[in-house]
N, C-alpha and C. Protein backbone atom coordinates (compact mmCIF):
# COMPACT_ATOMS: atom_id res chain seq x y z
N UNK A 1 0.84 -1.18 0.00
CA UNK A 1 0.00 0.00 0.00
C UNK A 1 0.88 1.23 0.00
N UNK A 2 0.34 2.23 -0.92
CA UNK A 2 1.23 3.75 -1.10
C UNK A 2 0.97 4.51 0.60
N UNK A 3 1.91 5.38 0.35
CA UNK A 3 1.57 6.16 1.21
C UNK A 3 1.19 7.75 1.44
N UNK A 4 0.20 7.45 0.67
CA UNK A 4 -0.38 8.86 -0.43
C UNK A 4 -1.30 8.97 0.75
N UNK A 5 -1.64 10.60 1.24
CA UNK A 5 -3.09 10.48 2.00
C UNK A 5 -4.14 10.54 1.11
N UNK A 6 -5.43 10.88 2.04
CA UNK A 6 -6.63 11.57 0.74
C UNK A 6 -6.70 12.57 0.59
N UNK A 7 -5.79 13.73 1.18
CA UNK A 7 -5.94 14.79 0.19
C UNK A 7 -5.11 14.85 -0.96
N UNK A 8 -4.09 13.58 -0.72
CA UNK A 8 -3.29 13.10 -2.08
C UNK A 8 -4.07 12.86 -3.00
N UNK A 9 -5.06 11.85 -3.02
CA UNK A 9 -5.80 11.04 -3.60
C UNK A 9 -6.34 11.94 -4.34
N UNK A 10 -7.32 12.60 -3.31
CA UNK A 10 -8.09 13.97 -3.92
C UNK A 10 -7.78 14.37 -4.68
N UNK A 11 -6.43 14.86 -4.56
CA UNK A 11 -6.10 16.35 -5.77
C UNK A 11 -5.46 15.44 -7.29
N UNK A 12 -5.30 14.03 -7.02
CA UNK A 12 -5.22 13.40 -8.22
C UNK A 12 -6.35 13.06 -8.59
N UNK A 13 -7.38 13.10 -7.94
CA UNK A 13 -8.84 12.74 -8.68
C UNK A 13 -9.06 14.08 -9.26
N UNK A 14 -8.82 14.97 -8.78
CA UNK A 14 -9.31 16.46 -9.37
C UNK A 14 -7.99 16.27 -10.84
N UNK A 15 -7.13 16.10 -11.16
CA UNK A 15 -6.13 16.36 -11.79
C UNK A 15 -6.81 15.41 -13.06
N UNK A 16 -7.29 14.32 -12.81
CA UNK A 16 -7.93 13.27 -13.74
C UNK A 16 -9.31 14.07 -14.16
N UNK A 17 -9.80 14.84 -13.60
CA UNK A 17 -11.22 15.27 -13.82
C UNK A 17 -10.65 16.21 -14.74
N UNK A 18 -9.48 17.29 -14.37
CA UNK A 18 -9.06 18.28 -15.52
C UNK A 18 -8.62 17.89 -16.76
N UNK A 19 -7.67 16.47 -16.85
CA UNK A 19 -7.18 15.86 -17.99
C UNK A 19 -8.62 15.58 -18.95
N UNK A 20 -9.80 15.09 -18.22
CA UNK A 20 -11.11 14.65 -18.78
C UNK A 20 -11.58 15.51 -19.43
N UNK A 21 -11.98 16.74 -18.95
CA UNK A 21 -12.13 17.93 -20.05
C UNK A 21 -11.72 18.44 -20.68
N UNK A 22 -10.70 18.46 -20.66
CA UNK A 22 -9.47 18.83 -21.67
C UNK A 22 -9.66 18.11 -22.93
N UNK A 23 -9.77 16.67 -22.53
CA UNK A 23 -9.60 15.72 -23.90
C UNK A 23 -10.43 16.31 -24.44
N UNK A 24 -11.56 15.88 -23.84
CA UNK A 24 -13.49 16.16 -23.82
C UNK A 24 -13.40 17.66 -25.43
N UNK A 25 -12.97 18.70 -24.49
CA UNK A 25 -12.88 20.26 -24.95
C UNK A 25 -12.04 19.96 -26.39
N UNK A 26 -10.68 19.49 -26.73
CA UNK A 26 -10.18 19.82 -27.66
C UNK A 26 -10.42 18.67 -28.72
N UNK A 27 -11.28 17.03 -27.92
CA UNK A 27 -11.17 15.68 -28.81
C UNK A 27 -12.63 15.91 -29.24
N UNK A 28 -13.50 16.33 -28.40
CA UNK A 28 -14.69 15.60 -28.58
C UNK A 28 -15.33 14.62 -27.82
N UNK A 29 -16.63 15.06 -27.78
CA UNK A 29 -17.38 13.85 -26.48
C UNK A 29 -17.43 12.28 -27.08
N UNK A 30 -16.91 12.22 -28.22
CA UNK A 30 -17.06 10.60 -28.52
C UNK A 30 -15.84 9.96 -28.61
N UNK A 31 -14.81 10.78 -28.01
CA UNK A 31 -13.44 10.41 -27.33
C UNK A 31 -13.76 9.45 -26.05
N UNK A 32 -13.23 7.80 -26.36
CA UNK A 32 -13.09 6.89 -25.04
C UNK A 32 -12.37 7.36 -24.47
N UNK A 33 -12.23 7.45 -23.14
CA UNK A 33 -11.56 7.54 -22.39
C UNK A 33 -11.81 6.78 -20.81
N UNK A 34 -10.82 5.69 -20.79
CA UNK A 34 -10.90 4.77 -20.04
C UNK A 34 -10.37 5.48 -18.35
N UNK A 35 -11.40 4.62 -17.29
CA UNK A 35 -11.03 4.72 -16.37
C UNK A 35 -10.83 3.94 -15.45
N UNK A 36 -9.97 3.09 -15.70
CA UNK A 36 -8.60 2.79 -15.33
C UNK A 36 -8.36 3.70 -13.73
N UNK A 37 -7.27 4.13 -14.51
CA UNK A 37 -6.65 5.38 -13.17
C UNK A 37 -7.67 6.00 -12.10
N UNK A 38 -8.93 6.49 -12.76
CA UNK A 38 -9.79 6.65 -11.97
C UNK A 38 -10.71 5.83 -11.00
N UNK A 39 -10.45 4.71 -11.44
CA UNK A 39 -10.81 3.77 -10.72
C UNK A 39 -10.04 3.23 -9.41
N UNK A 40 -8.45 2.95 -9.87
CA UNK A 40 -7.54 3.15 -8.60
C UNK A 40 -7.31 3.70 -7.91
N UNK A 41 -7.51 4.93 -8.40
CA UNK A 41 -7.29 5.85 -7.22
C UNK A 41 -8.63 6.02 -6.36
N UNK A 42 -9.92 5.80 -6.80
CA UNK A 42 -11.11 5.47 -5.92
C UNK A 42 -11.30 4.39 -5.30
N UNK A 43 -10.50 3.28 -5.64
CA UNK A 43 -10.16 2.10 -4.39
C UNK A 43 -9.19 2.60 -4.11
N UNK A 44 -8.21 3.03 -3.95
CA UNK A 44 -6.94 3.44 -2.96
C UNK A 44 -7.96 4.72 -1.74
N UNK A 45 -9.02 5.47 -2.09
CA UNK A 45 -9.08 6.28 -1.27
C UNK A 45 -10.47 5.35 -0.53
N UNK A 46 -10.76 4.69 -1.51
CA UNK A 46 -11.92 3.96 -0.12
C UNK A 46 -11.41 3.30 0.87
N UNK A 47 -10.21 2.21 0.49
CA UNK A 47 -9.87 1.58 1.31
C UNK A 47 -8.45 2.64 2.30
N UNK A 48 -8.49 3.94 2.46
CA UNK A 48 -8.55 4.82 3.88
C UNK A 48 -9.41 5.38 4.32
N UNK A 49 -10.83 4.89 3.62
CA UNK A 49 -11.95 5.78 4.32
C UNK A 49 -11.79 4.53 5.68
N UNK A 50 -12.20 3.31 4.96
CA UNK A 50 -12.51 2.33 5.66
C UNK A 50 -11.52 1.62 6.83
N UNK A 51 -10.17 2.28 6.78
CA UNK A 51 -9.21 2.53 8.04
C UNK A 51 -9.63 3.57 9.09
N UNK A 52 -9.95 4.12 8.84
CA UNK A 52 -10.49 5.41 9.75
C UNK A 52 -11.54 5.12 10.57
C-alpha cells in the first residue's frame, strides 16, 4: 500500500477530472476515455476511508 493520504488522492482525482475535459474540450465527447486510473485511485481512497 502507497503512502499517499486523501488529500493526495483527492487532488489526483481532481487532476484526472481536468485531464477529462481537456480531452473532452479539444477531442470531442465521442473520445473513449478509459477509467482505469480513476478507478484506482477510488479504491486506494476507499480503502482509507474504511481505516479510519
Amino acid at each position: 500500500m502507497s503512502d499517499r493520504t486523501a488529500t493526495d488522492l483527492e487532488r489526483e482525482l481532481g487532476m484526472l477530472v481536468a485531464v477529462r475535459a481537456y480531452l473532452r474540450d479539444t477531442v470531442g465527447m465521442d473520445v473513449h476515455i478509459p477509467t482505469t486510473a480513476v478507478d484506482r485511485v477510488l479504491d486506494e481512497l476507499n480503502s482509507l476511508d474504511r481505516k479510519t
